[in-house]
Protein backbone atom coordinates (compact mmCIF):
# COMPACT_ATOMS: atom_id res chain seq x y z
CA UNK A 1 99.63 53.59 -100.47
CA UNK A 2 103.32 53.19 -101.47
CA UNK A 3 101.84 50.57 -104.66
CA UNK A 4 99.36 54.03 -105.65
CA UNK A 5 102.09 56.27 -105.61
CA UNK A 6 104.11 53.91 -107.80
CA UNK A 7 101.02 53.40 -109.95
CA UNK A 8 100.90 56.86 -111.16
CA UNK A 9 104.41 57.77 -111.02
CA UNK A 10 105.34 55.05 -113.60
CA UNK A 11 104.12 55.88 -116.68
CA UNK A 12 105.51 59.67 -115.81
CA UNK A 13 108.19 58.03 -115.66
CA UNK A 14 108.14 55.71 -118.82
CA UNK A 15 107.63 58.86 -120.72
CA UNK A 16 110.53 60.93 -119.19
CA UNK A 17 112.72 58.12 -119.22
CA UNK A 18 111.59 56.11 -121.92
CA UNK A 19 114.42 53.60 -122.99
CA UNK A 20 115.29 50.71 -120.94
CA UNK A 21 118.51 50.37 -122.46
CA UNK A 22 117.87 46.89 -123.18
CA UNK A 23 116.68 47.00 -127.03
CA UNK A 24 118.00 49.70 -129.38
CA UNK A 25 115.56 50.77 -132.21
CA UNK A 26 116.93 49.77 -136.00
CA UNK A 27 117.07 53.67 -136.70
CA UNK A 28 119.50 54.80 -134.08
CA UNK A 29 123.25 55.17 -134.03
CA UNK A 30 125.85 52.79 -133.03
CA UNK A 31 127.09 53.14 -129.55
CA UNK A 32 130.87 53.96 -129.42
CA UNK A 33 132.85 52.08 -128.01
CA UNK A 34 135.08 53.07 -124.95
CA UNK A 35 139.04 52.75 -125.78
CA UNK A 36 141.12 51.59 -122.56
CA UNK A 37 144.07 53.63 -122.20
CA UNK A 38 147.09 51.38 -120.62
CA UNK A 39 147.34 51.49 -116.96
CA UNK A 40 150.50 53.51 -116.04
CA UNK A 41 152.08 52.11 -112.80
CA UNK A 42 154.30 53.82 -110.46
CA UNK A 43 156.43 53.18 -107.81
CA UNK A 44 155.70 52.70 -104.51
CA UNK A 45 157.51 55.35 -102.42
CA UNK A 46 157.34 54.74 -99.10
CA UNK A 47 156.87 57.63 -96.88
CA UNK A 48 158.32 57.68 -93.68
CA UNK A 49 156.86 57.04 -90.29
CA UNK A 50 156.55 59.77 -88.03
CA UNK A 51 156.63 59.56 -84.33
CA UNK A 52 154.48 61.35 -81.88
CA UNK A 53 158.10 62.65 -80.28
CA UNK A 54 159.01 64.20 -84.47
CA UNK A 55 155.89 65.95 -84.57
CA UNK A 56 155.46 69.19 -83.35
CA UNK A 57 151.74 69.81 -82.99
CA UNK A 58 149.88 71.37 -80.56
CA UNK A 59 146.35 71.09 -79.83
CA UNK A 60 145.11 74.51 -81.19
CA UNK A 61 141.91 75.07 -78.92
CA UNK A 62 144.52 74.20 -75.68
CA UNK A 63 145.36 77.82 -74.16
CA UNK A 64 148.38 78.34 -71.85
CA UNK A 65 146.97 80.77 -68.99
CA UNK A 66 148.58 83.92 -70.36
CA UNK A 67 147.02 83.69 -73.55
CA UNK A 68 143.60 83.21 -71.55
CA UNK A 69 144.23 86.36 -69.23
CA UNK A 70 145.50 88.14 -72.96
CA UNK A 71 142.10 87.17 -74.12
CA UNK A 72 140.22 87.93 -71.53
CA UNK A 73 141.42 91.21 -71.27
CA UNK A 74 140.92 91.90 -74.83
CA UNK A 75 137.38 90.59 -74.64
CA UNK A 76 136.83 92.78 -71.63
CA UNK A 77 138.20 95.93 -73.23
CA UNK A 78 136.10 94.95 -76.88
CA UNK A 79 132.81 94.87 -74.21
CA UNK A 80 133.19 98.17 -73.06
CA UNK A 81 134.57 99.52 -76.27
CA UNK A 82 130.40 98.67 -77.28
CA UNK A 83 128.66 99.48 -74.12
CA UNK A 84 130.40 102.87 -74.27
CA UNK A 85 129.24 103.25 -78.43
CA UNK A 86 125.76 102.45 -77.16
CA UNK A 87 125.48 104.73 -73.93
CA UNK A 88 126.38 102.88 -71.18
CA UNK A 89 129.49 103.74 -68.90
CA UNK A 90 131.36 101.02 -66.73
CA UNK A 91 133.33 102.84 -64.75
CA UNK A 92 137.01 103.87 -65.04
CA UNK A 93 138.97 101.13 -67.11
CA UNK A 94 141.77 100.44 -69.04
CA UNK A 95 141.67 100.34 -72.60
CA UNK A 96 144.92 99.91 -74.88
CA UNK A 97 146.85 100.72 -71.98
CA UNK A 98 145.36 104.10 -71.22
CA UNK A 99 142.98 104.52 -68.07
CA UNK A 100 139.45 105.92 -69.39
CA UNK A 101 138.10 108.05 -66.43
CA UNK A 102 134.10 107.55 -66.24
């Protein structure tokens, strides 16, 4: 199958693509040729090592447990914020620090 397909995707080819770069016709231009620029070389500047102890990087998806109750509260408060906009009522709660009676 693959030796069909190849068959009659050839000559599409040939004509799309047709020089092989090989053999240049008499008629067309000279190629240009590439000029080199000189290599410019620079220093090595060695950067220094740095120790896990230098480094000051904390794991950004790590959570100390006040930031998870911060976020959980805020997610809570966001939830009922939506339920509320759509209807629904989830009791008394607090919301931005001020109780919201059902």
């Amino acid at each position: 199958m693959t030796n069909a397909i190849a068959g009659c995707l050839l000559p599409l080819l040939r004509r799309v693509f047709p020089a092989r770069g090989r053999r240049r016709s008499a008629g067309s231009p000279p190629v240009a040729r590439r000029v080199h620029a000189p290599m410019v070389r620079r220093e090595h500047v060695a950067e220094p090592v740095l120790r896990g102890e230098d480094v000051a990087l904390v794991r950004p998806y790590v959570l100390t447990p006040e930031e998870r109750r911060e976020r959980r509260a805020r997610r809570e408060r966001r939830r009922t914020l939506w339920l509320a906009v759509h209807g629904i009522d989830l009791g008394p709660r607090w919301i931005h620090g001020v109780e919201v009676a059902a």
